[in-house]
C-alpha atoms as a PDB file:
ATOM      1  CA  UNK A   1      17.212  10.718   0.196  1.00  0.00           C
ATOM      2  CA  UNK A   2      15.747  13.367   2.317  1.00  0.00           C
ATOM      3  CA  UNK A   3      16.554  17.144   1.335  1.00  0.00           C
ATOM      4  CA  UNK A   4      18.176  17.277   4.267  1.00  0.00           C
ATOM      5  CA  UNK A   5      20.440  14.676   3.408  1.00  0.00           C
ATOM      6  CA  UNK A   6      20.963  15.968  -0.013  1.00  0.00           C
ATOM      7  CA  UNK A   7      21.359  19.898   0.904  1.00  0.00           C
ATOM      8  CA  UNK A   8      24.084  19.196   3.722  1.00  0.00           C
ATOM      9  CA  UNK A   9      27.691  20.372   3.599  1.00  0.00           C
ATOM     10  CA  UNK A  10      28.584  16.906   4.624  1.00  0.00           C
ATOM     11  CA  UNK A  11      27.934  14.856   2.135  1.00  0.00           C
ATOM     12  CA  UNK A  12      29.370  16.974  -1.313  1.00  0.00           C
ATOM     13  CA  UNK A  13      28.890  13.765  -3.348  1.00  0.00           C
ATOM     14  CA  UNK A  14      24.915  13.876  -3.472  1.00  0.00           C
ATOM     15  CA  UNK A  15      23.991  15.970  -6.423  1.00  0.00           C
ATOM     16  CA  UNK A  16      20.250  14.772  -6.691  1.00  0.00           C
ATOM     17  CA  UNK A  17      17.240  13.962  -5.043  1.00  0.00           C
ATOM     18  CA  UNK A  18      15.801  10.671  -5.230  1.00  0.00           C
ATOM     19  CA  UNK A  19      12.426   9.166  -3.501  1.00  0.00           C
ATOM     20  CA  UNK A  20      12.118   5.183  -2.699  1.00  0.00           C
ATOM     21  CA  UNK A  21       8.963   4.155  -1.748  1.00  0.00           C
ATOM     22  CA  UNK A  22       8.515   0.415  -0.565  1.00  0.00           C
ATOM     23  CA  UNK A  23       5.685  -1.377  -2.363  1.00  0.00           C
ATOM     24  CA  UNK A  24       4.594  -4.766  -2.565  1.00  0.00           C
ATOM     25  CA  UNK A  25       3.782  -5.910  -5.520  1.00  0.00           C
ATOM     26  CA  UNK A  26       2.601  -9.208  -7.234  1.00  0.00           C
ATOM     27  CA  UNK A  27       4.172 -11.215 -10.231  1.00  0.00           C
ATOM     28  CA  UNK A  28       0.850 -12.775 -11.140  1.00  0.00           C
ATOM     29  CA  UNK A  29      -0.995  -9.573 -12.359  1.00  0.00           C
ATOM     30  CA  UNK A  30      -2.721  -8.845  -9.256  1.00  0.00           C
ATOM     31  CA  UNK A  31      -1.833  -5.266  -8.119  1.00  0.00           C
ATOM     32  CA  UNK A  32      -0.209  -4.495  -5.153  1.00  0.00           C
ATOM     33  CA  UNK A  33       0.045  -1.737  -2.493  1.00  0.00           C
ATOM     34  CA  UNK A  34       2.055   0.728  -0.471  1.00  0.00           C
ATOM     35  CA  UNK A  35       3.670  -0.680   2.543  1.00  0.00           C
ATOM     36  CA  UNK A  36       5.262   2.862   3.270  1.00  0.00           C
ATOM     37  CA  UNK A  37       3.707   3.475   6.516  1.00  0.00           C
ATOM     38  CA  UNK A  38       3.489   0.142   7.653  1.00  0.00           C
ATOM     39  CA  UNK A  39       4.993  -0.548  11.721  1.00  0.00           C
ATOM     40  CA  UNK A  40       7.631  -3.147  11.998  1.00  0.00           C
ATOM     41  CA  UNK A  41       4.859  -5.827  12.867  1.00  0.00           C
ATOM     42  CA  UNK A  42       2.294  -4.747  10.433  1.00  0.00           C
ATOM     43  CA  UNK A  43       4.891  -6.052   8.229  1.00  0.00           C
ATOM     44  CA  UNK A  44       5.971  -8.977   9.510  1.00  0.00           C
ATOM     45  CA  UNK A  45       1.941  -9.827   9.578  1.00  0.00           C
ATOM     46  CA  UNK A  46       1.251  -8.611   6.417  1.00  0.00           C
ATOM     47  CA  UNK A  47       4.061 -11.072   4.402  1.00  0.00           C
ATOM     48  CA  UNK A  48       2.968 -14.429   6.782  1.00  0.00           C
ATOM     49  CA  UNK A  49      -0.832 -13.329   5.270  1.00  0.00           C
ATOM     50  CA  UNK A  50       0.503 -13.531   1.819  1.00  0.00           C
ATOM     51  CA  UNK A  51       2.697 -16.298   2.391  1.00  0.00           C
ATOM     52  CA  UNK A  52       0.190 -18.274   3.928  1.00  0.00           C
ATOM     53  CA  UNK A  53      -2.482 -17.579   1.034  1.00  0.00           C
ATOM     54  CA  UNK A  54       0.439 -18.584  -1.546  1.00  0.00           C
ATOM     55  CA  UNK A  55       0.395 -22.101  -0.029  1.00  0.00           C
ATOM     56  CA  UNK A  56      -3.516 -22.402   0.453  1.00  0.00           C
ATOM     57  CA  UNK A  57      -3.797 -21.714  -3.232  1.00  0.00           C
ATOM     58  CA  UNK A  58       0.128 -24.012  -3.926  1.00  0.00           C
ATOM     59  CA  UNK A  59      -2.363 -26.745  -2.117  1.00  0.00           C
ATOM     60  CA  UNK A  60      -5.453 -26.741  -4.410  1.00  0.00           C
ATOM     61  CA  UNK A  61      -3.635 -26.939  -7.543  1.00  0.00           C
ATOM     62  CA  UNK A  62      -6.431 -25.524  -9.278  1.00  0.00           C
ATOM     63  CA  UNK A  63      -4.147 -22.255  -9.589  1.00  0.00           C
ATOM     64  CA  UNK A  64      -1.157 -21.729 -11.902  1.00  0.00           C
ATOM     65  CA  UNK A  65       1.590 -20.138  -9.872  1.00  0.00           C
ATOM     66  CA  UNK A  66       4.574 -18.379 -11.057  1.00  0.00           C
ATOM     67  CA  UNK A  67       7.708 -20.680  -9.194  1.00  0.00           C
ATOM     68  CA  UNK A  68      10.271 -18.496 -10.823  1.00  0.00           C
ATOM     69  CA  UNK A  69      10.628 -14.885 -11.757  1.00  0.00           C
ATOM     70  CA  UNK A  70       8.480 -13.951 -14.745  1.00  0.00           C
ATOM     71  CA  UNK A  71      10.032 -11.009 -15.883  1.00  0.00           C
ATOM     72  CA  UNK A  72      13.847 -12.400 -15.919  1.00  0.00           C
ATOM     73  CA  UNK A  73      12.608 -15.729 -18.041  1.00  0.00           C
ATOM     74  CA  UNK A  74      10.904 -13.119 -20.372  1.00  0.00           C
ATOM     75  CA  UNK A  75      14.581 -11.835 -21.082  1.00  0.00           C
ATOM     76  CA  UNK A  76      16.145 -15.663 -21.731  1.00  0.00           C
ATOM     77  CA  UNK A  77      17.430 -16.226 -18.451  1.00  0.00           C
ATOM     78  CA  UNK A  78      17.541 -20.121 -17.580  1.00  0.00           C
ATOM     79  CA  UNK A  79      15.526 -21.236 -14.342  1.00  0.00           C
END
């Protein structure tokens, strides 16, 4: 939340600052990126791009792809 948000008389609950910042990232190793400043359709562009390069790669099946979440198999949940 902003300091604003935080330091305002209306809201007496909020007793800390905290900072979110939206980034992208990828399951299979590859690092990913800040999509903080990105405009509504940047956006919308930027997922299609990686959806689209997901199923180019899904279609050559010379790449192993992660179908489920690595991270929550890692801690012995079922698919």
């Amino acid at each position: 939340m902003s300091d604003t948000v935080v330091g305002s008389l209306s809201f007496p609950t909020i007793t800390e600052e905290e900072n979110y910042e939206p980034i992208c990232y990828f399951a299979d190793g590859r690092r990913g990126y800040s999509i903080k400043y990105m405009q509504k359709d940047e956006l919308i562009t930027d997922v299609l791009r990686q959806y689209e390069r997901y199923v180019k790669m899904l279609a050559t099946g010379k790449h192993d792809l992660y179908l489920s979440d690595k991270v929550h198999l890692e801690q012995g949940e079922k698919r």
